[in-house]
C-alpha atoms as a PDB file:
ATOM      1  CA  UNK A   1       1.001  14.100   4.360  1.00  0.00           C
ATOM      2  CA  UNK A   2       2.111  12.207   1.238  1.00  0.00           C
ATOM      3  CA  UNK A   3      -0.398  11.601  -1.698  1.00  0.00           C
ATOM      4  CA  UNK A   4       0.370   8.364  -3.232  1.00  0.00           C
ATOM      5  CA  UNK A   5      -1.878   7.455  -6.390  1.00  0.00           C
ATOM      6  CA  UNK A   6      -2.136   3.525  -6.722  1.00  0.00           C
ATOM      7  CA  UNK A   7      -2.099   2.042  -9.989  1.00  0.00           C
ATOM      8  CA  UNK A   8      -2.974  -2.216  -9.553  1.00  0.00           C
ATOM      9  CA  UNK A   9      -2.123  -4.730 -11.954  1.00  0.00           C
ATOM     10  CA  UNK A  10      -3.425  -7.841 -13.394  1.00  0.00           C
ATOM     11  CA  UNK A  11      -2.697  -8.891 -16.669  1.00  0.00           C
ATOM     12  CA  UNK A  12      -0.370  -6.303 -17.197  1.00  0.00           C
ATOM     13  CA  UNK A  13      -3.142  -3.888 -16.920  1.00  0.00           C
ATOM     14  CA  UNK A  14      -4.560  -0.665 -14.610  1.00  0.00           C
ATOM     15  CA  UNK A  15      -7.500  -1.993 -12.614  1.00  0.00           C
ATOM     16  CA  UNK A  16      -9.155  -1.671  -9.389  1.00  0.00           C
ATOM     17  CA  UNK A  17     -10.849  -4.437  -7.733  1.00  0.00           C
ATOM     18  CA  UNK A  18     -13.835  -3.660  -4.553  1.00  0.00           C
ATOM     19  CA  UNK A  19     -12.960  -5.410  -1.438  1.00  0.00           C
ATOM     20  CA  UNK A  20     -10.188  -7.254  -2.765  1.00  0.00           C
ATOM     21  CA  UNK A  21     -12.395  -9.257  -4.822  1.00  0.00           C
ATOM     22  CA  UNK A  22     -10.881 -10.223  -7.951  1.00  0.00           C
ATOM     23  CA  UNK A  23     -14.333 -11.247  -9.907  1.00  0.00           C
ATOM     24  CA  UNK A  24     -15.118  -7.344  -9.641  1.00  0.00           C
ATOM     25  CA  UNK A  25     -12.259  -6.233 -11.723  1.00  0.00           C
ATOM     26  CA  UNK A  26     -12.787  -3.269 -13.753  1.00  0.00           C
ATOM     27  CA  UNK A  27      -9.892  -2.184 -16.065  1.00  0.00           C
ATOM     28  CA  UNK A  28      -9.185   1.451 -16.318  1.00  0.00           C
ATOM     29  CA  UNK A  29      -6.186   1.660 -18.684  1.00  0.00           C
ATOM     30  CA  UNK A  30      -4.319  -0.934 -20.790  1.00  0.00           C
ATOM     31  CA  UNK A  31      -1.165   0.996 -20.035  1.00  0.00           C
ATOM     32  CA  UNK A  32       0.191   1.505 -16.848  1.00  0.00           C
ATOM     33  CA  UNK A  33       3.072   3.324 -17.666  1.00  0.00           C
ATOM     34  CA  UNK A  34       0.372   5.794 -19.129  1.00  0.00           C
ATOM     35  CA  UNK A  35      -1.226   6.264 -16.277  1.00  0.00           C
ATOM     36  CA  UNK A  36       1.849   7.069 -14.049  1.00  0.00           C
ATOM     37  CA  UNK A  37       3.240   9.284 -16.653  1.00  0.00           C
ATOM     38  CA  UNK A  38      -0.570  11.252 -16.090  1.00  0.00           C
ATOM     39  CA  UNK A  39       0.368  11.386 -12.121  1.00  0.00           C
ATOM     40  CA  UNK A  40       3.472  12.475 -12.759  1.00  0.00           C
ATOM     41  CA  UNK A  41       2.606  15.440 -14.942  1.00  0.00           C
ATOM     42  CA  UNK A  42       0.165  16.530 -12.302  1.00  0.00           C
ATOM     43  CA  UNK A  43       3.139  16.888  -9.874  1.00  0.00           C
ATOM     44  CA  UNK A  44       2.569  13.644  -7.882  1.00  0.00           C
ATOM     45  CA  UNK A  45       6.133  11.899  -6.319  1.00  0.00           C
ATOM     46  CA  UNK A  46       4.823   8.794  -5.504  1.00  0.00           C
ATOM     47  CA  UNK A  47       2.931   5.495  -6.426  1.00  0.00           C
ATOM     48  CA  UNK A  48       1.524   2.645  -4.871  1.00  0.00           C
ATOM     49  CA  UNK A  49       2.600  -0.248  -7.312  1.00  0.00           C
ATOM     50  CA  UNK A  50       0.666  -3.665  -6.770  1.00  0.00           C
ATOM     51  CA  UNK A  51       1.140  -6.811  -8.447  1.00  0.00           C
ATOM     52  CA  UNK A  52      -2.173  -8.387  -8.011  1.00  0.00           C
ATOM     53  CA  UNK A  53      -1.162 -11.055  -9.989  1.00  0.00           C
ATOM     54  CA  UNK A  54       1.682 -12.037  -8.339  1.00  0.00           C
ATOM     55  CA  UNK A  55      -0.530 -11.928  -4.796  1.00  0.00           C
ATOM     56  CA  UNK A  56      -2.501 -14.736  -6.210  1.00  0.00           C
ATOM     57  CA  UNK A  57       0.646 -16.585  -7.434  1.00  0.00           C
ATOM     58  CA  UNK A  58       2.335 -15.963  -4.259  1.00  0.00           C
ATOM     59  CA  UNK A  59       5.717 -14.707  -6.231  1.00  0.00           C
ATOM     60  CA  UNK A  60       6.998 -11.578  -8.724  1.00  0.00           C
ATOM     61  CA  UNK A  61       4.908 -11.293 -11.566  1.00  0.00           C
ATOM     62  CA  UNK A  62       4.804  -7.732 -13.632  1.00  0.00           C
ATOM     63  CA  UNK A  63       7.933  -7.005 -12.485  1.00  0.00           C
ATOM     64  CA  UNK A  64       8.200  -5.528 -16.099  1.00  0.00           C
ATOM     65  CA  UNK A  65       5.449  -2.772 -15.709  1.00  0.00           C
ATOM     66  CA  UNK A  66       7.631  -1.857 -12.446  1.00  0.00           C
ATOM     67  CA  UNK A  67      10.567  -1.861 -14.293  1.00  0.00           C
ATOM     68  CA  UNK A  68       9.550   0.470 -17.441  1.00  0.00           C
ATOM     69  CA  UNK A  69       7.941   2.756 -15.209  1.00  0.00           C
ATOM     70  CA  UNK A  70      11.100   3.454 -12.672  1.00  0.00           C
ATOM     71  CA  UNK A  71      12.916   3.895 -16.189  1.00  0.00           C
ATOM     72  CA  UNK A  72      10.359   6.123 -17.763  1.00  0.00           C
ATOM     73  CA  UNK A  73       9.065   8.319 -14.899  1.00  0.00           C
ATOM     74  CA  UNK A  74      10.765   9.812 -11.794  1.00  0.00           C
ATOM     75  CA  UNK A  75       8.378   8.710  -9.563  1.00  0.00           C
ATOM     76  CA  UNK A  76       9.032   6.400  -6.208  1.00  0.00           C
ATOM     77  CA  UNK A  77       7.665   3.600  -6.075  1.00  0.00           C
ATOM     78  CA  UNK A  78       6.353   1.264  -3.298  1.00  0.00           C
ATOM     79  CA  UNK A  79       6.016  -2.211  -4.772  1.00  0.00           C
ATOM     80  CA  UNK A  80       3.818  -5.065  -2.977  1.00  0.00           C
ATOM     81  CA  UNK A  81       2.055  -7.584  -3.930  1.00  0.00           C
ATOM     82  CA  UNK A  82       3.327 -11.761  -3.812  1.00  0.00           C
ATOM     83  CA  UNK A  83       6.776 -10.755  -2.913  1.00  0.00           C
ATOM     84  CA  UNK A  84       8.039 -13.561  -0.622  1.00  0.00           C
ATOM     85  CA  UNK A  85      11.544 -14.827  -0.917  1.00  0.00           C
ATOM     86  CA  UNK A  86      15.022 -12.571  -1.213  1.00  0.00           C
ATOM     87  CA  UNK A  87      15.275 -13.704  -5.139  1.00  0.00           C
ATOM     88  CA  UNK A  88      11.735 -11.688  -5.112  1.00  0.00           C
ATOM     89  CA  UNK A  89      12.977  -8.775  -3.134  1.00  0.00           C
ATOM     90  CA  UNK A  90      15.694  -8.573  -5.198  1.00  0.00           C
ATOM     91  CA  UNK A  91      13.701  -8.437  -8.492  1.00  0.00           C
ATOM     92  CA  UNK A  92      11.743  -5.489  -7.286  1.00  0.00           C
ATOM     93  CA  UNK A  93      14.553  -3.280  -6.241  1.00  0.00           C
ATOM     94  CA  UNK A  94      16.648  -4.254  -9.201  1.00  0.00           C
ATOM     95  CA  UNK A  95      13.617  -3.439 -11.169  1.00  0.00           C
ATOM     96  CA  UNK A  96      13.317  -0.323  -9.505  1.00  0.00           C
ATOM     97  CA  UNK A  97      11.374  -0.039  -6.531  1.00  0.00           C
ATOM     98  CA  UNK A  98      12.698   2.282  -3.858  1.00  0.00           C
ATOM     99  CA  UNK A  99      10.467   0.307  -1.420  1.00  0.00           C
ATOM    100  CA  UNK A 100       8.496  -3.210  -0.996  1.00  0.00           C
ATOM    101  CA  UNK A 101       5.810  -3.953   0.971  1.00  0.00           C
ATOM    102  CA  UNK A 102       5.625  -7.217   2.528  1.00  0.00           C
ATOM    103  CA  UNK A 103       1.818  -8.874   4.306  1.00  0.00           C
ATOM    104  CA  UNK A 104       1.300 -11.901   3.937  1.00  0.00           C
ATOM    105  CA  UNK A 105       5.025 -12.857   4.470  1.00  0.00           C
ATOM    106  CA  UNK A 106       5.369 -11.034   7.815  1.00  0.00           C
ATOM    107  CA  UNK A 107       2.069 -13.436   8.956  1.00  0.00           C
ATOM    108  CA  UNK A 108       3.793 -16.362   7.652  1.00  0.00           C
ATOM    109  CA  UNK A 109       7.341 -16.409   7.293  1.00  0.00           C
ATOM    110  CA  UNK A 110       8.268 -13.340  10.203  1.00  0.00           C
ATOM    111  CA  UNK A 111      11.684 -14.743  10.122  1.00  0.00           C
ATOM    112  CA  UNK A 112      12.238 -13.934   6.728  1.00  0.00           C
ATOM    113  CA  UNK A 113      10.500 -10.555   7.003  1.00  0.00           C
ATOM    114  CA  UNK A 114      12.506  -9.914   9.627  1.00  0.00           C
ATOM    115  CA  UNK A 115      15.539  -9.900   7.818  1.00  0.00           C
ATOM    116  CA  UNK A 116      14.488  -7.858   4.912  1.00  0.00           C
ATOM    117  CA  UNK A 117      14.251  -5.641   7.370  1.00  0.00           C
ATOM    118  CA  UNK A 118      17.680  -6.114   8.901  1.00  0.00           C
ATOM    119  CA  UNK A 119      19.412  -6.172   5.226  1.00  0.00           C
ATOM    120  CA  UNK A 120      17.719  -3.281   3.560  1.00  0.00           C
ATOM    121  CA  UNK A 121      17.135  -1.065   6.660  1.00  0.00           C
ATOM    122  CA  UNK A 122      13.082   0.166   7.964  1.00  0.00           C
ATOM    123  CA  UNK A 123      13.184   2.833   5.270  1.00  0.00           C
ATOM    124  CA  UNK A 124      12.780   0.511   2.514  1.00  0.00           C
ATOM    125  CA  UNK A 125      10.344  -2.299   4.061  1.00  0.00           C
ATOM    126  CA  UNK A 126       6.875  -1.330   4.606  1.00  0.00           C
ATOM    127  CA  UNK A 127       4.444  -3.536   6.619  1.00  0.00           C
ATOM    128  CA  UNK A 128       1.552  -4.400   5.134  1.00  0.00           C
ATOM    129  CA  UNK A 129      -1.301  -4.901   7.987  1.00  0.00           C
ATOM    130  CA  UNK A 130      -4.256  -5.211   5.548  1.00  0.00           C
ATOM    131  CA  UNK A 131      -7.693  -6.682   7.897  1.00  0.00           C
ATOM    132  CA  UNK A 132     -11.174  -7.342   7.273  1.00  0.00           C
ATOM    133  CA  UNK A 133     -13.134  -6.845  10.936  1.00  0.00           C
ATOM    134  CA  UNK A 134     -10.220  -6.246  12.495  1.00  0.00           C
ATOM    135  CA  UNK A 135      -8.166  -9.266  11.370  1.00  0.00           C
ATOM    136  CA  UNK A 136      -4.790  -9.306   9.491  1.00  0.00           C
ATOM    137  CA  UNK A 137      -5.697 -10.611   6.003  1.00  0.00           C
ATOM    138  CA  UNK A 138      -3.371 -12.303   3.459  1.00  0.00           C
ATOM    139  CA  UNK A 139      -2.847 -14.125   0.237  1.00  0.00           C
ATOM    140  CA  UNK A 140      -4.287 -10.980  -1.490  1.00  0.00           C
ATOM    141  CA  UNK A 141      -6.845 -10.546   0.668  1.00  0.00           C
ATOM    142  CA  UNK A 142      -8.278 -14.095  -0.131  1.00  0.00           C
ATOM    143  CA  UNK A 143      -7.574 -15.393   3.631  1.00  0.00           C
ATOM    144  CA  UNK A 144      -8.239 -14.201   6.884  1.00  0.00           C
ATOM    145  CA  UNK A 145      -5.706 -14.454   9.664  1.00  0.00           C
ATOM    146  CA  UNK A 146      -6.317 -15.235  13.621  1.00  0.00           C
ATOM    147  CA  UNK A 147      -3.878 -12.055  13.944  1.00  0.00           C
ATOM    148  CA  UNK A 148      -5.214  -8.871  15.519  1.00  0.00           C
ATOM    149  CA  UNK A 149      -4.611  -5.890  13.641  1.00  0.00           C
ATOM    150  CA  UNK A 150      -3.124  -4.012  17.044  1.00  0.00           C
ATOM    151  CA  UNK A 151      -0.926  -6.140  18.427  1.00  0.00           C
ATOM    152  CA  UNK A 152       0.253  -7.553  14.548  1.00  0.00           C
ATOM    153  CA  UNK A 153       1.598  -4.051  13.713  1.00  0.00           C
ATOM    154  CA  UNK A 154       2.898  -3.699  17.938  1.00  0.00           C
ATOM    155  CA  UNK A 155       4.686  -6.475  17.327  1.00  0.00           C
ATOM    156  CA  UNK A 156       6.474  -5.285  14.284  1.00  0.00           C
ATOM    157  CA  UNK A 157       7.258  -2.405  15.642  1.00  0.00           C
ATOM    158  CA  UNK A 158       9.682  -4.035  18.286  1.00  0.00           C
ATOM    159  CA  UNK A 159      11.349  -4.820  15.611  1.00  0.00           C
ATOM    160  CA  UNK A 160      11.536  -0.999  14.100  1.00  0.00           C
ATOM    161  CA  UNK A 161       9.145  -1.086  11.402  1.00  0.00           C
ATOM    162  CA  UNK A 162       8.791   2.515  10.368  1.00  0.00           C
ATOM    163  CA  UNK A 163       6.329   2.678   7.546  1.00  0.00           C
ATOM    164  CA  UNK A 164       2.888   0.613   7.539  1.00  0.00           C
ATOM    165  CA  UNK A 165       0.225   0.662   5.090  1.00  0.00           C
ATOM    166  CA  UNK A 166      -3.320  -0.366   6.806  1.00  0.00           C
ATOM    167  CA  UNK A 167      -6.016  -1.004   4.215  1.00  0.00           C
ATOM    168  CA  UNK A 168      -9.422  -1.873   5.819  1.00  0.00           C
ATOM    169  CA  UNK A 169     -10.842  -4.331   3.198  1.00  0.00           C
ATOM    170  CA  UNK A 170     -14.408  -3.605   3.833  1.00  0.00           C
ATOM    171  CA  UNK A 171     -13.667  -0.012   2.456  1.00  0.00           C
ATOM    172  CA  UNK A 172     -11.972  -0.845  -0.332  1.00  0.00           C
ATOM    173  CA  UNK A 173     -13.445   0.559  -3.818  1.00  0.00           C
ATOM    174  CA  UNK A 174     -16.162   1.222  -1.808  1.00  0.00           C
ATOM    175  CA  UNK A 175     -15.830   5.103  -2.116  1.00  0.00           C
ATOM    176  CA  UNK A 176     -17.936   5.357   0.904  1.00  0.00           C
ATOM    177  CA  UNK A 177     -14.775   7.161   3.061  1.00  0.00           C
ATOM    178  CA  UNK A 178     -11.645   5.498   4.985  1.00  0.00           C
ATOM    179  CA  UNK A 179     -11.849   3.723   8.825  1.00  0.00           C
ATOM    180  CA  UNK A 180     -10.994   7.576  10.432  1.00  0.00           C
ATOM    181  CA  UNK A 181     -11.395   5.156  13.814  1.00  0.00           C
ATOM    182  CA  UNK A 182      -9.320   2.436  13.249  1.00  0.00           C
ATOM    183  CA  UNK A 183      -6.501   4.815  12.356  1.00  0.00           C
ATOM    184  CA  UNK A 184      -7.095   7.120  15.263  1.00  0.00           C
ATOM    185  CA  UNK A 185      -6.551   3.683  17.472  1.00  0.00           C
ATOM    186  CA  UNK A 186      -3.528   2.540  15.423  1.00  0.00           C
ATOM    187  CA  UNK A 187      -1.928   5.851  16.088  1.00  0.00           C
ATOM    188  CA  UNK A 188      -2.591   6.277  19.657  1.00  0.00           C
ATOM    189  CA  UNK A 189      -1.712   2.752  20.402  1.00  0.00           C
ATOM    190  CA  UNK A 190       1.578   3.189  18.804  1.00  0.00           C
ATOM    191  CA  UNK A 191       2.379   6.260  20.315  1.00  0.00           C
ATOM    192  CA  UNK A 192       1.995   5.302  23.602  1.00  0.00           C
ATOM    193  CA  UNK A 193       5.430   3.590  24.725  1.00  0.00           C
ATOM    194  CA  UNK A 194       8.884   5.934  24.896  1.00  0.00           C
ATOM    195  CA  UNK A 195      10.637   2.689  24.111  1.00  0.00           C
ATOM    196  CA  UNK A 196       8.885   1.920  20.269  1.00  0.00           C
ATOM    197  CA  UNK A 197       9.837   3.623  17.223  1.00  0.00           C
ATOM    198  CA  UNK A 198       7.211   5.765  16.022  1.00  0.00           C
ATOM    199  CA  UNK A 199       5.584   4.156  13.167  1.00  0.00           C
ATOM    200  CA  UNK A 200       4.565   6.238   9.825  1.00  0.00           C
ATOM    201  CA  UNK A 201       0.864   5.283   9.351  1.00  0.00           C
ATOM    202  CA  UNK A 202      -0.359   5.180   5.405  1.00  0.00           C
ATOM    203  CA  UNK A 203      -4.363   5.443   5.325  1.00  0.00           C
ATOM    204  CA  UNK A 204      -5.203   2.946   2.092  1.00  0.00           C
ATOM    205  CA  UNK A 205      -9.183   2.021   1.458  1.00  0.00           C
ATOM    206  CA  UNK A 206     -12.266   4.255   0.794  1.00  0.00           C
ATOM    207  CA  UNK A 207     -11.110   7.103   0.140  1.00  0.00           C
ATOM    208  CA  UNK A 208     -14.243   8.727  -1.762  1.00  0.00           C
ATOM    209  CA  UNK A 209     -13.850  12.947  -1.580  1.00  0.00           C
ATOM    210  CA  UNK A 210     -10.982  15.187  -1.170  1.00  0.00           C
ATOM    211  CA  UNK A 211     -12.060  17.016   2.009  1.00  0.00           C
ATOM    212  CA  UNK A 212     -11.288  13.252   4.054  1.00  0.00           C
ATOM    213  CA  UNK A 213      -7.846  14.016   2.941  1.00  0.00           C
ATOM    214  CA  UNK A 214      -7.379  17.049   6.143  1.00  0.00           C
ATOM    215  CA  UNK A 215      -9.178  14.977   8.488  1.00  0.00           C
ATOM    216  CA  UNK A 216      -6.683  11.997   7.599  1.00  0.00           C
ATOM    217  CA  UNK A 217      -3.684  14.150   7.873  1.00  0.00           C
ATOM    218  CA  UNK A 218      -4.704  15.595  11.221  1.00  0.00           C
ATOM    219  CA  UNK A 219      -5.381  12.714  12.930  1.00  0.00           C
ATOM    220  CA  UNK A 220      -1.324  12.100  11.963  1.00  0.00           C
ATOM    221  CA  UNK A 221      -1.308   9.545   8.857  1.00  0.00           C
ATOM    222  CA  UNK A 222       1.925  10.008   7.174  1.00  0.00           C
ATOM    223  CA  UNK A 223       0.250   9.065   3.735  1.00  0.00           C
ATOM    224  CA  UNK A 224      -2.637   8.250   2.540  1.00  0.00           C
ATOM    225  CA  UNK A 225      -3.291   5.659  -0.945  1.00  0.00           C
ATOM    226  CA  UNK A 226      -5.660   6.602  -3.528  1.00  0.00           C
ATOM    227  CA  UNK A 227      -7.000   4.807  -5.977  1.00  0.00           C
ATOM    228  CA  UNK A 228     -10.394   4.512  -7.247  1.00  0.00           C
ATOM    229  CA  UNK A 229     -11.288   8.169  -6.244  1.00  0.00           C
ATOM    230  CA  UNK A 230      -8.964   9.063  -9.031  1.00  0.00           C
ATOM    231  CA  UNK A 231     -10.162   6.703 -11.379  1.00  0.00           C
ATOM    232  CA  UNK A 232     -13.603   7.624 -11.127  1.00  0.00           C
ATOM    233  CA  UNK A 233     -13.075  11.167 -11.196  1.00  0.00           C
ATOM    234  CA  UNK A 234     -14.321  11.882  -7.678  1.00  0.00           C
ATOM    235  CA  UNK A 235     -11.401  13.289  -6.493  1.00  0.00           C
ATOM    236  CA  UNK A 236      -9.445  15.119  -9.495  1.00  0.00           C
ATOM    237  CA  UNK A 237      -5.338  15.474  -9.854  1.00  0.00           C
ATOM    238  CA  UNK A 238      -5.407  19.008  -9.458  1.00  0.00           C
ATOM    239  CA  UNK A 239      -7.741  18.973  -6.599  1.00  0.00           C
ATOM    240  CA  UNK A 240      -4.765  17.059  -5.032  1.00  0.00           C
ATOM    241  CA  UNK A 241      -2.005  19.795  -5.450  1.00  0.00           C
ATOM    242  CA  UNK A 242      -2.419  21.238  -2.105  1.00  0.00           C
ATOM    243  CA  UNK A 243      -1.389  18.591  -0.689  1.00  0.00           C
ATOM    244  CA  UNK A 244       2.023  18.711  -2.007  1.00  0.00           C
END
């Protein structure tokens, strides 16, 4: 199971928000790239890169910070956050993302979504299916789709979506552990026709202590997101190493 550190920005800044609620920002670090340099040392591969700001502007924003650290660190990046038309897409990549994850755009535009996913090929396109009580969310978590968590990721993988990142929004910077049941259901759902492509499930939200990390890996999550765990020291980096 991958271990992907997450590292959010707003203002060009490390922060974490709880719940997706941007009026509980905390910053962490004033320097990103400092951060994933830190992650990197420790032996990590990968990082969850999200552009907080450009969710609320609903287009690229710190495409910068993404861009100094692909130049300055070896690590692959996943890059979400506002990306919703190809000239976005094509900032990220040419910034230095090795993959994109698109939400709100596969509720609204599926067309489009669709043919990121035709052009650049399921290894590079993650789903996003991020959902408060079961319900697709979007806009940076500041709406709530009709769209049923289930059948919205189902649906998308039809159309051979590989990788998906589910965050369950009411365990977000909670640190009070990750929806172990809502995965379970995602997996076993997913599994269940010969036809589908198997999807890779990434566990994002609540993570609070490092011994939820076996019981994620078991029930089959292909990754898992952490983010404030790290930052508040509950899980440390080194704790982390046996998992890579």
């Amino acid at each position: 199971m991958r271990i992907i550190p997450a590292i959010d920005i707003i203002d060009g800044k490390c922060v974490r928000l709880t719940k997706g609620d941007y009026n509980t920002k905390k910053i962490y670090n004033e320097n990103p790239l400092e951060v994933a340099k830190q992650f990197e040392a420790a032996g990590i591969e990968y990082l969850h890169l999200v552009d907080l700001d450009g969710a609320k502007a609903k287009h690229i924003v710190n495409y910068k910070i993404l861009e100094q650290i692909a130049s300055k660190t070896n690590l692959k990046i996943d890059f979400g956050g506002g990306l919703k038309s190809d000239e976005d897409l094509h900032i990220a990549f040419n910034s230095g993302a090795k993959q994109i994850t698109g939400g709100s755009i596969a509720v609204n535009d599926y067309q489009m979504f669709e043919s990121w996913l035709e052009k650049y090929g399921s290894t590079k396109i993650i789903l996003g299916a991020d959902c408060m009580d079961r319900k697709i969310a979007i806009s940076g978590w500041q709406e709530q789709s009709s769209l049923e968590v289930i059948p919205f990721i189902k649906n998308y993988q039809r159309k051979n979506v590989q990788y998906v990142i589910c965050t369950d929004i009411s365990k977000d910077g909670m640190l009070e552990g990750p929806s172990f049941d809502l995965y379970r259901e995602i997996i076993e759902e997913c599994s269940n026709s010969s036809t589908d492509q198997s999807i890779k499930l990434i566990a994002s939200g609540g993570i609070s202590q490092i011994d939820e990390l076996p019981k994620l890996k078991d029930l089959g999550c292909e990754g898992v997101i952490i983010g404030k765990a790290i930052y508040e020291n509950r899980i440390s980096l080194k704790e982390l190493e046996e998992f890579y």
